[in-house]
PDB file of N, CA and C in Angstrom:
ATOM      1  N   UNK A   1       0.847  -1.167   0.000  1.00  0.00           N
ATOM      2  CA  UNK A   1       0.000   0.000   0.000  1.00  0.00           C
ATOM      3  C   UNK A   1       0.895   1.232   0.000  1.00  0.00           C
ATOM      4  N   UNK A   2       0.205   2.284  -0.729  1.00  0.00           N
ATOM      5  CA  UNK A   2       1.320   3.489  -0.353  1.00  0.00           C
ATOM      6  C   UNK A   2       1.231   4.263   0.236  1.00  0.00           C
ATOM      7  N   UNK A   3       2.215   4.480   1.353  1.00  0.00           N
ATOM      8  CA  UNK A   3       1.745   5.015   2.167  1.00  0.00           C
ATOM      9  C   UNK A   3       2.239   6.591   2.372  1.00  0.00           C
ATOM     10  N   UNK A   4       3.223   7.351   1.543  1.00  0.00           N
ATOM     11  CA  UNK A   4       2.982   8.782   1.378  1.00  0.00           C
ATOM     12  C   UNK A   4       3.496   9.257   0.419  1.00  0.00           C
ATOM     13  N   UNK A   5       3.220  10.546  -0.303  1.00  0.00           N
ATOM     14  CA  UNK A   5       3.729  11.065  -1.217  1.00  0.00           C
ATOM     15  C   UNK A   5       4.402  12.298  -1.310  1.00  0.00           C
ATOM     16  N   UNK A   6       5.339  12.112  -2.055  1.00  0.00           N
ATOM     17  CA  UNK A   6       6.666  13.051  -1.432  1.00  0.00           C
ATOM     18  C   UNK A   6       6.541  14.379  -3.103  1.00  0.00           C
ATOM     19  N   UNK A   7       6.922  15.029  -3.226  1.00  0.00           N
ATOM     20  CA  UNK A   7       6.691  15.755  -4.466  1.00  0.00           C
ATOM     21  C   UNK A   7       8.701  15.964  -4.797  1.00  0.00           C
ATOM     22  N   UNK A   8       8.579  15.883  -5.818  1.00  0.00           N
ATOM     23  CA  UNK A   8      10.285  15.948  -6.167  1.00  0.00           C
ATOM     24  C   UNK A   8      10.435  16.739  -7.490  1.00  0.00           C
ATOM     25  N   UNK A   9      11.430  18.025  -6.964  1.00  0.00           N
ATOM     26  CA  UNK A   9      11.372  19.173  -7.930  1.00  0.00           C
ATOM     27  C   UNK A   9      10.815  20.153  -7.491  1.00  0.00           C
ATOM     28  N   UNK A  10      11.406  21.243  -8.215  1.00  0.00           N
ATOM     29  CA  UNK A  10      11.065  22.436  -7.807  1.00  0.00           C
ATOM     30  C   UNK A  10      11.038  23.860  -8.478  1.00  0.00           C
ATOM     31  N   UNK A  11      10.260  24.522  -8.522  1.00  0.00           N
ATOM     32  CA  UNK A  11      10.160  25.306  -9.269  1.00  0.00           C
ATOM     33  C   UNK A  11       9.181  25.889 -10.076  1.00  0.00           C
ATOM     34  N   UNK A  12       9.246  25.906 -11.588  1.00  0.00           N
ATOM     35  CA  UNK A  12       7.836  25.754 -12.176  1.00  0.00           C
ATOM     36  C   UNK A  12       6.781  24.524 -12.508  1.00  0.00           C
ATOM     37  N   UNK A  13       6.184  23.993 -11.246  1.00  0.00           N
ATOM     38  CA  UNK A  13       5.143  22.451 -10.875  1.00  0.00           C
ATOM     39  C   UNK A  13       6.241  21.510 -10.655  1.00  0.00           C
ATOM     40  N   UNK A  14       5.559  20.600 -10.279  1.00  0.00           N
ATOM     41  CA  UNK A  14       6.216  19.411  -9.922  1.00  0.00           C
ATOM     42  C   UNK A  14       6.566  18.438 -11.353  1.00  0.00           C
ATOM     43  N   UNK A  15       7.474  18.292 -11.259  1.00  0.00           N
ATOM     44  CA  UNK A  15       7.747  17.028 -12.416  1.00  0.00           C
ATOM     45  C   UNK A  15       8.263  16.007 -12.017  1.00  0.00           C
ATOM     46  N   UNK A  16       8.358  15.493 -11.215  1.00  0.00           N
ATOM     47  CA  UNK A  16       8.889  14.090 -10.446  1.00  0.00           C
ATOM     48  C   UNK A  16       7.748  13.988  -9.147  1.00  0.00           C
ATOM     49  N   UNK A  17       7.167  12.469  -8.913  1.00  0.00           N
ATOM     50  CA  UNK A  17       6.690  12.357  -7.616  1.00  0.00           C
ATOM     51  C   UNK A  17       7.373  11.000  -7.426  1.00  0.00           C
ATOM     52  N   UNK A  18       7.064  10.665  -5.952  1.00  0.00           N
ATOM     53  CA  UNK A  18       7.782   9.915  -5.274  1.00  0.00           C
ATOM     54  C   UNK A  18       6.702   9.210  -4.256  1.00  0.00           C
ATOM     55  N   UNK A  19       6.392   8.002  -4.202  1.00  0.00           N
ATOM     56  CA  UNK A  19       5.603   7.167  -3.530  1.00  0.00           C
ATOM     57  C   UNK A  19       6.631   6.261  -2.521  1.00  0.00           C
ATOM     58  N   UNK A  20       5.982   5.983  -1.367  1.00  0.00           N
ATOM     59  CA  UNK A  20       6.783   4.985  -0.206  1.00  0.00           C
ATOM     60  C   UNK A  20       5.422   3.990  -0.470  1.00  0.00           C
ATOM     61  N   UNK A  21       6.118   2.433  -0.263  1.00  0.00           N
ATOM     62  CA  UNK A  21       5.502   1.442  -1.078  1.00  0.00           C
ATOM     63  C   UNK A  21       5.962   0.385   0.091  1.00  0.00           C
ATOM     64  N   UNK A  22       5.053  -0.381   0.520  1.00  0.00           N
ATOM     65  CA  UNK A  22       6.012  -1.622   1.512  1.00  0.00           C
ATOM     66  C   UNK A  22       5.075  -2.644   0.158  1.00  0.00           C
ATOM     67  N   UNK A  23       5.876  -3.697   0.476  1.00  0.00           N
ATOM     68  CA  UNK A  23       5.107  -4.994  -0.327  1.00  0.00           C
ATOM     69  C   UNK A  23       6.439  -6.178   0.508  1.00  0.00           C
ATOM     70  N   UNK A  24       5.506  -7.242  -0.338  1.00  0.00           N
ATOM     71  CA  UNK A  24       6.847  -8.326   0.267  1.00  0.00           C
ATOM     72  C   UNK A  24       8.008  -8.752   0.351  1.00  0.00           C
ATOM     73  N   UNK A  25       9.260  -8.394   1.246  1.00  0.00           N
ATOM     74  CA  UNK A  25      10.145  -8.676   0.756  1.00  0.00           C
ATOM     75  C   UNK A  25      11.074  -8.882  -0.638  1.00  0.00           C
ATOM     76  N   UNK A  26      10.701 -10.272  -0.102  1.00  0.00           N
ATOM     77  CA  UNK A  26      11.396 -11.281  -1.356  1.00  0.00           C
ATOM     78  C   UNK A  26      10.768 -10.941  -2.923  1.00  0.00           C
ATOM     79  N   UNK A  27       9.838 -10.075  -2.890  1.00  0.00           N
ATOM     80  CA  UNK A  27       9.387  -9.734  -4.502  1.00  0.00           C
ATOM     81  C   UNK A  27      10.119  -8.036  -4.905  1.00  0.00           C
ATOM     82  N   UNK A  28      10.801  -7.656  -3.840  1.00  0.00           N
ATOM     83  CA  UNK A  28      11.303  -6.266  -4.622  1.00  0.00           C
ATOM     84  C   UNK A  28      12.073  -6.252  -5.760  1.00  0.00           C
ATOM     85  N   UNK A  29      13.126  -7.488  -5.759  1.00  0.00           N
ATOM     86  CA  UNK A  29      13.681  -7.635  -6.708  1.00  0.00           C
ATOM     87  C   UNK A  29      12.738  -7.870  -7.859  1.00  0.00           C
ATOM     88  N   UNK A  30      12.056  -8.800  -7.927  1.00  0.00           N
ATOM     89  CA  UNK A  30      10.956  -8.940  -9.056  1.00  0.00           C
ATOM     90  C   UNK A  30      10.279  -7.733  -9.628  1.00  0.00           C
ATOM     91  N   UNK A  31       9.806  -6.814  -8.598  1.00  0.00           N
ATOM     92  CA  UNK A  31       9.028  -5.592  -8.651  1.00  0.00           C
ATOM     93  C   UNK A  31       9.896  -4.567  -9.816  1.00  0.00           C
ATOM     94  N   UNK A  32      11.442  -4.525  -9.020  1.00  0.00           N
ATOM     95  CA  UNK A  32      12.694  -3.707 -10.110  1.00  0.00           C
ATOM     96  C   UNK A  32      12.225  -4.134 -11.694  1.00  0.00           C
ATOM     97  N   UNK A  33      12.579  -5.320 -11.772  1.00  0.00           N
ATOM     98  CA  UNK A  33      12.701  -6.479 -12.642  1.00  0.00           C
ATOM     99  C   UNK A  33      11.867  -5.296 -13.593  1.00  0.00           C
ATOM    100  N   UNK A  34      10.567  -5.610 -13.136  1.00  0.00           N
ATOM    101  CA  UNK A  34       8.828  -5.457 -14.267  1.00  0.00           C
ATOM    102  C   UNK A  34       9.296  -4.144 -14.608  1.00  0.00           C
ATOM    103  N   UNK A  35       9.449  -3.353 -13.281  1.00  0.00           N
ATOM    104  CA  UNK A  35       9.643  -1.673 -13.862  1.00  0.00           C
ATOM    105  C   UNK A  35      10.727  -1.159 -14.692  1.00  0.00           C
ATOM    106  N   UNK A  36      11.757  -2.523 -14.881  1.00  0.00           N
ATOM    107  CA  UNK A  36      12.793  -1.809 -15.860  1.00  0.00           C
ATOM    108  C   UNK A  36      12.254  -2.418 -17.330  1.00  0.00           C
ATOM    109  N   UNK A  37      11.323  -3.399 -17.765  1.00  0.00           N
ATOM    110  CA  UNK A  37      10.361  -3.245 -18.742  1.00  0.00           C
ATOM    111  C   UNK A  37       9.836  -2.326 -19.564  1.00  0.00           C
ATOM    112  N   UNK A  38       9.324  -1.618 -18.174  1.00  0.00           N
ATOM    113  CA  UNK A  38       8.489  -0.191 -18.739  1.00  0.00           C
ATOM    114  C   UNK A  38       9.407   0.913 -19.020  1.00  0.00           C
ATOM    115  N   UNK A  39       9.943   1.333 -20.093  1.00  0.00           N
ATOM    116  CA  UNK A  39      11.206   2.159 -19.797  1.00  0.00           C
ATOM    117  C   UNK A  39      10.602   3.767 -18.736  1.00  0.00           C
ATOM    118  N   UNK A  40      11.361   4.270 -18.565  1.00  0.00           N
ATOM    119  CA  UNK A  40      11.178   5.429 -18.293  1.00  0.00           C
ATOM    120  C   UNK A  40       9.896   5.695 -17.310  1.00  0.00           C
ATOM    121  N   UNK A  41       9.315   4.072 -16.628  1.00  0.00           N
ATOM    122  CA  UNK A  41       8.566   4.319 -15.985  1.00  0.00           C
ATOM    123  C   UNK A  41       8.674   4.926 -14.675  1.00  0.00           C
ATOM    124  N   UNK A  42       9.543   4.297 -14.233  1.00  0.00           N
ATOM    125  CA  UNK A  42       9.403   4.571 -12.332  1.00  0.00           C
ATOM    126  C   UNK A  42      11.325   3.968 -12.067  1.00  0.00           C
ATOM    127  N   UNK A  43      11.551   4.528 -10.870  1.00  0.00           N
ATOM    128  CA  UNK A  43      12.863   4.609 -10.548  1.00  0.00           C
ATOM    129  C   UNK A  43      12.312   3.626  -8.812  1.00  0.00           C
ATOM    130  N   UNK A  44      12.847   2.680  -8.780  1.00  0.00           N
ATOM    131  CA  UNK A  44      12.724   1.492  -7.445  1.00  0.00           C
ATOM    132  C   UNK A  44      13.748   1.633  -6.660  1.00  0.00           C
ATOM    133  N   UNK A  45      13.898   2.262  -5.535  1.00  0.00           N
ATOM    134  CA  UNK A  45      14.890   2.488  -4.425  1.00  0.00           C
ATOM    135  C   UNK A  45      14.255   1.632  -3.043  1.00  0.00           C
ATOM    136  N   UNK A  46      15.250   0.792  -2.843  1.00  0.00           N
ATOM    137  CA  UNK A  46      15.002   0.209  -1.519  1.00  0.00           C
ATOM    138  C   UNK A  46      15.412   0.835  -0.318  1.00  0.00           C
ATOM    139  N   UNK A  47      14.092   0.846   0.278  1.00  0.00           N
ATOM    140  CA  UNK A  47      14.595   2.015   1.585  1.00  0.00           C
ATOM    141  C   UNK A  47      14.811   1.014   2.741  1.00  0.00           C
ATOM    142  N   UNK A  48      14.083  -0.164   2.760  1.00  0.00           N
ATOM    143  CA  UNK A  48      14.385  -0.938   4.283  1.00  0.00           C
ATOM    144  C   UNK A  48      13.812  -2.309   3.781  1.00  0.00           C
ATOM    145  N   UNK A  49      15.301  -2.916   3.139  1.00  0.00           N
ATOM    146  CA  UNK A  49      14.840  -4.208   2.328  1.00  0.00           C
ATOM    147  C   UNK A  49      13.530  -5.511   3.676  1.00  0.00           C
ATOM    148  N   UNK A  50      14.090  -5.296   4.410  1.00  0.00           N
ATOM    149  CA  UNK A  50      13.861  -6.437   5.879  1.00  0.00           C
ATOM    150  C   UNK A  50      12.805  -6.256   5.495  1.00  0.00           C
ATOM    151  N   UNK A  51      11.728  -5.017   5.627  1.00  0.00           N
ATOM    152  CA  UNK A  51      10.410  -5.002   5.739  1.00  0.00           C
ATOM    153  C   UNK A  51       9.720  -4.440   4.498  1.00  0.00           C
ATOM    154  N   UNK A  52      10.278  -4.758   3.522  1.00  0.00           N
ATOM    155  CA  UNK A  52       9.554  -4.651   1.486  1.00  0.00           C
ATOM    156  C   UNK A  52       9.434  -3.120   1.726  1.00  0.00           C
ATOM    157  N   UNK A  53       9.703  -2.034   2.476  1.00  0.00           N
ATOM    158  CA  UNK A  53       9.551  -0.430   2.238  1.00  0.00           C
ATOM    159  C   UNK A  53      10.642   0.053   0.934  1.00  0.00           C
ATOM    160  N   UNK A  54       9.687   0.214  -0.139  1.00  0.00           N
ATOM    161  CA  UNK A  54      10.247   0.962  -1.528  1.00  0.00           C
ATOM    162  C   UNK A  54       9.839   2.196  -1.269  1.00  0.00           C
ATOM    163  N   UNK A  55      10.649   3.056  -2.674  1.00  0.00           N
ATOM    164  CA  UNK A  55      10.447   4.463  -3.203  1.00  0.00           C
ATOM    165  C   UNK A  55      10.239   4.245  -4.405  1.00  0.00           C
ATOM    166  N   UNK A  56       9.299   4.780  -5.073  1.00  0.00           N
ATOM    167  CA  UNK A  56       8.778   4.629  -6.361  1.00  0.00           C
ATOM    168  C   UNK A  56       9.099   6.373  -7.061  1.00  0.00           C
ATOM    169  N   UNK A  57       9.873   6.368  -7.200  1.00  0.00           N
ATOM    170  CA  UNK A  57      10.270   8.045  -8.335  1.00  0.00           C
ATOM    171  C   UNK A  57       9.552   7.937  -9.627  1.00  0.00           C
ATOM    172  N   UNK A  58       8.872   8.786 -10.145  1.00  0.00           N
ATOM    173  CA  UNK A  58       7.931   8.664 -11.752  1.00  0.00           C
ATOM    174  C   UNK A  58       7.908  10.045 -12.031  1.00  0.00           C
ATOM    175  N   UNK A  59       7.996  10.304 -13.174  1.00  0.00           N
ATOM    176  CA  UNK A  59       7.511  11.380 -13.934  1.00  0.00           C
ATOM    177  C   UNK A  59       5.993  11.626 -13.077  1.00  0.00           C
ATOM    178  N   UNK A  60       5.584  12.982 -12.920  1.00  0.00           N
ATOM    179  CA  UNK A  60       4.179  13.506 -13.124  1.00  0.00           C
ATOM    180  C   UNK A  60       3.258  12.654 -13.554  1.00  0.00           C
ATOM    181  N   UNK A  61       3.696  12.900 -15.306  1.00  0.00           N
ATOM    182  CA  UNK A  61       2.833  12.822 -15.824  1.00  0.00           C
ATOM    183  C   UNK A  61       2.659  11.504 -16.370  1.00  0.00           C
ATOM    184  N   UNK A  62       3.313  10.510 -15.813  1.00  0.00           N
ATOM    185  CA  UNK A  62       2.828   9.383 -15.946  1.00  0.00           C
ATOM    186  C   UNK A  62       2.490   8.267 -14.800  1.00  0.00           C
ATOM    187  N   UNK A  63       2.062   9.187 -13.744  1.00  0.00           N
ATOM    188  CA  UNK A  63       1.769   8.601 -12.516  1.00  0.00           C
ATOM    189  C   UNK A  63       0.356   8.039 -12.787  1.00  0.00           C
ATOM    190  N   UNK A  64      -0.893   7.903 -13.281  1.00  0.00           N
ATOM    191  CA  UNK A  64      -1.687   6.887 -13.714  1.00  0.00           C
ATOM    192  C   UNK A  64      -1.070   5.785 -13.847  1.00  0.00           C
ATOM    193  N   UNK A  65      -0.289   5.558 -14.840  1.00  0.00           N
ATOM    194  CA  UNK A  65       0.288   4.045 -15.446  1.00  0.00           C
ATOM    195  C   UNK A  65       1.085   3.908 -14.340  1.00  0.00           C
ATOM    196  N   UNK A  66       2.000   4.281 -13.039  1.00  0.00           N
ATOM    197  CA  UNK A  66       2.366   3.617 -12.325  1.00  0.00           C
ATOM    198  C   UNK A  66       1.387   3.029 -11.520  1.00  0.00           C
ATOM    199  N   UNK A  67       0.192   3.587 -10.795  1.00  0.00           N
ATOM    200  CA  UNK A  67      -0.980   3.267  -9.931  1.00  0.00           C
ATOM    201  C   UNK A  67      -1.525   2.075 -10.886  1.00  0.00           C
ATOM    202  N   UNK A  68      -1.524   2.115 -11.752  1.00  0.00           N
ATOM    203  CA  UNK A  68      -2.377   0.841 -12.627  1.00  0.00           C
ATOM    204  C   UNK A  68      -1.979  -0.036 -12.393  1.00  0.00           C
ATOM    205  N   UNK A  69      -0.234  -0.236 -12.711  1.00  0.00           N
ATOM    206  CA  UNK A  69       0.501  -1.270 -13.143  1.00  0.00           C
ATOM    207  C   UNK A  69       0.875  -1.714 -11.917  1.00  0.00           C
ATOM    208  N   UNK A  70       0.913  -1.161 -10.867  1.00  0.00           N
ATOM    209  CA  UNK A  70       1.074  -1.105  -9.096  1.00  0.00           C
ATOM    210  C   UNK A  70      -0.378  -2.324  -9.072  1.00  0.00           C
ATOM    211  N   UNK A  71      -1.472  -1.257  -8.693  1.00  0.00           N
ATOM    212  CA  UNK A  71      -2.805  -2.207  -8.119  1.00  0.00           C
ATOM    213  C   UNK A  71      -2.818  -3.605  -9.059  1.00  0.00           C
ATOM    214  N   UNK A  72      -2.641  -3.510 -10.055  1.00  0.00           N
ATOM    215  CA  UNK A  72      -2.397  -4.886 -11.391  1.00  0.00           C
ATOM    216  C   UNK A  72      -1.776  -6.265 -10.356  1.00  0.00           C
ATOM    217  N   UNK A  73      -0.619  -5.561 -10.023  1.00  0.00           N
ATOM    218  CA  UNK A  73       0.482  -6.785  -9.210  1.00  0.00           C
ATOM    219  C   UNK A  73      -0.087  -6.571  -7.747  1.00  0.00           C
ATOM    220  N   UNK A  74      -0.494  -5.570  -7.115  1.00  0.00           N
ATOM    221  CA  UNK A  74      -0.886  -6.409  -5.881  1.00  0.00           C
ATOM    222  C   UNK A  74      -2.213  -7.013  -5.603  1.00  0.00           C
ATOM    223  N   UNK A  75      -3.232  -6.853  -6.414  1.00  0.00           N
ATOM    224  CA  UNK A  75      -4.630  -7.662  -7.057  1.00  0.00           C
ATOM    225  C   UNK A  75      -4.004  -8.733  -7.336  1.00  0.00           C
ATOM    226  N   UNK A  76      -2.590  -9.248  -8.002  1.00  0.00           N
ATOM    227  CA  UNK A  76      -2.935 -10.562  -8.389  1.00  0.00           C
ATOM    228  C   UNK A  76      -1.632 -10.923  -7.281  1.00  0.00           C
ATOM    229  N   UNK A  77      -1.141 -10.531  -6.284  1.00  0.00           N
ATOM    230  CA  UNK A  77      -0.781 -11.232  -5.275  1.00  0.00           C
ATOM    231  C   UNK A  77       0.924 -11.129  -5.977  1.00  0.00           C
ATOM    232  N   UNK A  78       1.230 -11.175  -6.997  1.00  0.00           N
ATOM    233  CA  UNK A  78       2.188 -11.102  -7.474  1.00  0.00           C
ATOM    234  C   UNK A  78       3.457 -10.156  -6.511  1.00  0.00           C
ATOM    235  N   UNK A  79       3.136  -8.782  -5.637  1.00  0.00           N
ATOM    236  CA  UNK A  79       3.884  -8.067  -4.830  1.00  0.00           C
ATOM    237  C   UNK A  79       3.645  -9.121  -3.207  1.00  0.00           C
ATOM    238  N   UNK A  80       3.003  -9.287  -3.126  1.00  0.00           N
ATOM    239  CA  UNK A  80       3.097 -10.042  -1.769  1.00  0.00           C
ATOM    240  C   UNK A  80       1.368  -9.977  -1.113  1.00  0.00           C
ATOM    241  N   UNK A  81       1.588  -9.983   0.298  1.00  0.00           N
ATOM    242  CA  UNK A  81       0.095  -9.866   0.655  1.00  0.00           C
ATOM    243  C   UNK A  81      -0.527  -8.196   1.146  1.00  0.00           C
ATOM    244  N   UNK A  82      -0.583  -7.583   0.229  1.00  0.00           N
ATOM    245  CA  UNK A  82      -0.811  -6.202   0.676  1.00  0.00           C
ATOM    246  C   UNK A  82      -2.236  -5.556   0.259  1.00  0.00           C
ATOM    247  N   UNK A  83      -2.653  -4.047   0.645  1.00  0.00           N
ATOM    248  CA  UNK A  83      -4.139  -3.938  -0.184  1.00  0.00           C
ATOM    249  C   UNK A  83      -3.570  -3.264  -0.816  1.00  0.00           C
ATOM    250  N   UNK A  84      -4.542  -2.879  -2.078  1.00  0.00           N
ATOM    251  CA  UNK A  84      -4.502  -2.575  -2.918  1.00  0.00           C
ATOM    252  C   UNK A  84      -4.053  -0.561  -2.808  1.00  0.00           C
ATOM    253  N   UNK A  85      -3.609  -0.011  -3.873  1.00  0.00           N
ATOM    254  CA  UNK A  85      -2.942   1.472  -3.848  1.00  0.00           C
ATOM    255  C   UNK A  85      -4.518   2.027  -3.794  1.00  0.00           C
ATOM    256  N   UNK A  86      -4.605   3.164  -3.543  1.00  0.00           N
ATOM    257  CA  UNK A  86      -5.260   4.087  -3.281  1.00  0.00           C
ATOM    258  C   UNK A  86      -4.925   5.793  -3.791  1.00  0.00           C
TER     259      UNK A  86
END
């Protein structure tokens, strides 16, 4: 689930946001994996591997397609046992 959003950049609007993300462990690596697929989607920083807490960095303006492609994998269990983004 995500649990806050950070705004990154400054100046004229925001052009980078930044989501904190826990999911399961052992799937962050997997999680990297999918998002280096999507080019230019999202930037995966592990903040506290022990307990699955990510940073999700994205463009603005393509923060829809991260929330999609996010709720996608934790609907199908694929990130671990978490609820769904919001």
């Amino acid at each position: 689930m995500f649990e806050k959003k950070h705004e990154l950049g400054s100046g004229r609007g925001k052009a980078f946001e930044g989501v904190e993300l826990t999911i399961a462990p052992r799937r962050i690596a997997f999680f990297k994996f999918i998002l280096e697929g999507y080019d230019g989607l999202a930037i995966l920083s592990t903040l506290e591997a022990a307990e699955g807490r990510i940073l999700l960095r994205f463009p603005a303006c393509r923060e829809a397609e991260v929330y999609e492609l996010t709720n996608a994998l934790l609907q199908s269990g694929q990130l671990g046992e978490r609820g769904p983004v919001s």
